[in-house]
Protein backbone atom coordinates (compact mmCIF):
# COMPACT_ATOMS: atom_id res chain seq x y z
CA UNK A 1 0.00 0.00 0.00
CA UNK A 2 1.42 3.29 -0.68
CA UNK A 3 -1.50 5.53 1.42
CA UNK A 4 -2.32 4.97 5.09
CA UNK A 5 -6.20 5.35 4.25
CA UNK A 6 -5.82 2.18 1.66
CA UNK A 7 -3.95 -0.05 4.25
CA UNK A 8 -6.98 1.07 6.75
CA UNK A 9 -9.82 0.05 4.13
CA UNK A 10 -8.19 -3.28 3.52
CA UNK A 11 -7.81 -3.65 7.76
CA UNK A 12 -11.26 -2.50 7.51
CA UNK A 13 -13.17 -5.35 5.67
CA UNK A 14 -10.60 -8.43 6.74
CA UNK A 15 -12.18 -7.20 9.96
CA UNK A 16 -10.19 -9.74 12.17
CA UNK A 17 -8.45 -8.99 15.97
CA UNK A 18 -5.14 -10.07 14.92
CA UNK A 19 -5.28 -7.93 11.72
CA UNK A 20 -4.00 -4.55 11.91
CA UNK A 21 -1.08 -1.76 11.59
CA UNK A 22 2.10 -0.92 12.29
CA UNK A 23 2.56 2.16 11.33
CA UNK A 24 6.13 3.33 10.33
CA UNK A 25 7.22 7.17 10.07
CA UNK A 26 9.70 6.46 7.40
CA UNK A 27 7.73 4.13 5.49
CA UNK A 28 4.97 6.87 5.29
CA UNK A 29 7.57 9.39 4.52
CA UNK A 30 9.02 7.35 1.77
CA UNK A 31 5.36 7.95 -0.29
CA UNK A 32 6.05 10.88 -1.67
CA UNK A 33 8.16 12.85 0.84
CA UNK A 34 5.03 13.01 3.30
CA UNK A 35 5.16 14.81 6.50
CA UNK A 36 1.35 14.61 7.09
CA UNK A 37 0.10 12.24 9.14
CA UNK A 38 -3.31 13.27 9.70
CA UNK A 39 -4.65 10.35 8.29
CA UNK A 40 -3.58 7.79 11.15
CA UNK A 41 -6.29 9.60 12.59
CA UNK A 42 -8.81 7.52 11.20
CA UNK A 43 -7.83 4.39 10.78
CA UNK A 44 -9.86 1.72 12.75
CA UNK A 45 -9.94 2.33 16.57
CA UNK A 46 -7.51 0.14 18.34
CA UNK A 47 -5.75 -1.14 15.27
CA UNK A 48 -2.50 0.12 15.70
CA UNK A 49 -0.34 -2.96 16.99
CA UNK A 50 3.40 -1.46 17.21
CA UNK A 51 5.19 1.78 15.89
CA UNK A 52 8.52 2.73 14.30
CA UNK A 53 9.74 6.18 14.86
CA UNK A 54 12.71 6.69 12.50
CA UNK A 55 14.19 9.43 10.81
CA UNK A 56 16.05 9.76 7.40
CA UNK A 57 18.25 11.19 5.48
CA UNK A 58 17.29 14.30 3.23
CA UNK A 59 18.58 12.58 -0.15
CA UNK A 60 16.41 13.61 -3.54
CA UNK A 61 13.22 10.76 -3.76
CA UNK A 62 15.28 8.30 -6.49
CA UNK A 63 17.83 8.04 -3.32
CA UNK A 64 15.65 7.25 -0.95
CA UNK A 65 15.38 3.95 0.58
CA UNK A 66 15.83 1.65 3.87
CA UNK A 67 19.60 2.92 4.25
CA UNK A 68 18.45 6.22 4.63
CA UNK A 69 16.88 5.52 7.99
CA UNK A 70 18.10 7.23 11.28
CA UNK A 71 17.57 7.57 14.87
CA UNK A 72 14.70 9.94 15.53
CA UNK A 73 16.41 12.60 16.87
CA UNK A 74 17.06 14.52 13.57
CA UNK A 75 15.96 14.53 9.98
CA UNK A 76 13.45 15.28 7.00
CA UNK A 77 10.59 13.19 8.77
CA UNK A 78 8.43 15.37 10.80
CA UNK A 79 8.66 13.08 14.19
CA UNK A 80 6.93 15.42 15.79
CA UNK A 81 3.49 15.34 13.58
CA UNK A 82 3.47 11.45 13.39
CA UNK A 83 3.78 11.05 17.49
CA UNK A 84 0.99 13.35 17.82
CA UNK A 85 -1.36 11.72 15.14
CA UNK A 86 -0.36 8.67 17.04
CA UNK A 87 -1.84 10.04 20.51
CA UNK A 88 -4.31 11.55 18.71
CA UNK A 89 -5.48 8.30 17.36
CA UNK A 90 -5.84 6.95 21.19
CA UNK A 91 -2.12 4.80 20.33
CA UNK A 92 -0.04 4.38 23.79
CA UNK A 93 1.59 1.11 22.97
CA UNK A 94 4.88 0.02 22.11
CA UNK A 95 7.84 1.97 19.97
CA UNK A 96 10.74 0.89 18.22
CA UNK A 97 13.35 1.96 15.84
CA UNK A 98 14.49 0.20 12.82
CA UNK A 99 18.36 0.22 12.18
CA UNK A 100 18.63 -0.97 8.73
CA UNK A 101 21.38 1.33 7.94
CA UNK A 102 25.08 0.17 7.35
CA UNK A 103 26.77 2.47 9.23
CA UNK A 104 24.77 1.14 12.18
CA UNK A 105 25.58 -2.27 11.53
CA UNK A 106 29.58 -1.49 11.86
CA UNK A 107 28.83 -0.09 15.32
CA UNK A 108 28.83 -2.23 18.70
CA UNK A 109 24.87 -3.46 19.17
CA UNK A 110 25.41 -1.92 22.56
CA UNK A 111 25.79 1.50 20.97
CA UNK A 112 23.14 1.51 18.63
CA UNK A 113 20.34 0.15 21.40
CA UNK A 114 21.78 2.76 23.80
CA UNK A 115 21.92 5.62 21.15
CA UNK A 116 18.22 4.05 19.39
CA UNK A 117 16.47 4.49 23.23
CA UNK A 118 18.15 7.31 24.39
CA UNK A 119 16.78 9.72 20.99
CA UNK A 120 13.84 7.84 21.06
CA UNK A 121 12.96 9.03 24.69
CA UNK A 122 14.29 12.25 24.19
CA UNK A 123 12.22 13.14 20.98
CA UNK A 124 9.04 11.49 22.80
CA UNK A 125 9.46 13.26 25.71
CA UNK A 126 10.72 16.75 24.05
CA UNK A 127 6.89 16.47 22.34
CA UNK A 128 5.13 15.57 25.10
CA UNK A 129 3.86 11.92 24.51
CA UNK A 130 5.32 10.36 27.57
């Protein structure tokens, strides 16, 4: 799916408990350069499973891609709008960060959990959603 309101219409009419979303900042971003997540809004109450905050690169949109990905803490993803359509769409469950870039992968895992929680936190708590 490439829009938030198609994966919700397909959550929609499966219409099963263990079918639903986990919605990924990047992932959104990556449709077009979006920075509005209004739409998360609406999807079917209490669908939302899981979350990935990440933030990326600014590269031009043929560059784009899973590399790109970074902690949350800076970036051309508006972190800030997609936590608050999050608590604005009643989510309080689980976060995580996806670390799919190479640089990352050269680094201790000790380093990039401890660097991954510690912008996490501070970007959640620097909006106001914990």
């Amino acid at each position: 799916m490439r829009s938030i309101a198609q994966a919700d219409a397909i959550v929609r009419a499966v219409d099963r408990d263990n079918v639903g979303f986990v919605m990924d900042a990047y992932n959104i971003h990556l449709n077009g350069g979006l920075n509005d997540f209004s739409a998360l809004t609406a999807v079917a109450p209490g669908k939302i499973f899981a979350a990935h905050i990440n933030n990326a690169d600014p590269v031009p949109e043929e560059e784009m891609g899973q590399d790109k990905r970074r902690f949350a803490d800076r970036g051309v993803v508006d972190v800030e709008a997609f936590l608050h359509a999050l608590r604005d769409a009643g989510y309080d469950g689980m976060v995580s960060v996806e670390t799919f870039r190479p640089e990352y992968w050269a680094m201790a895992p000790e380093r990039v959990v401890a660097e991954a929680y510690r912008t996490t936190r501070e970007v959640m708590e620097k909006y106001g959603v914990i």
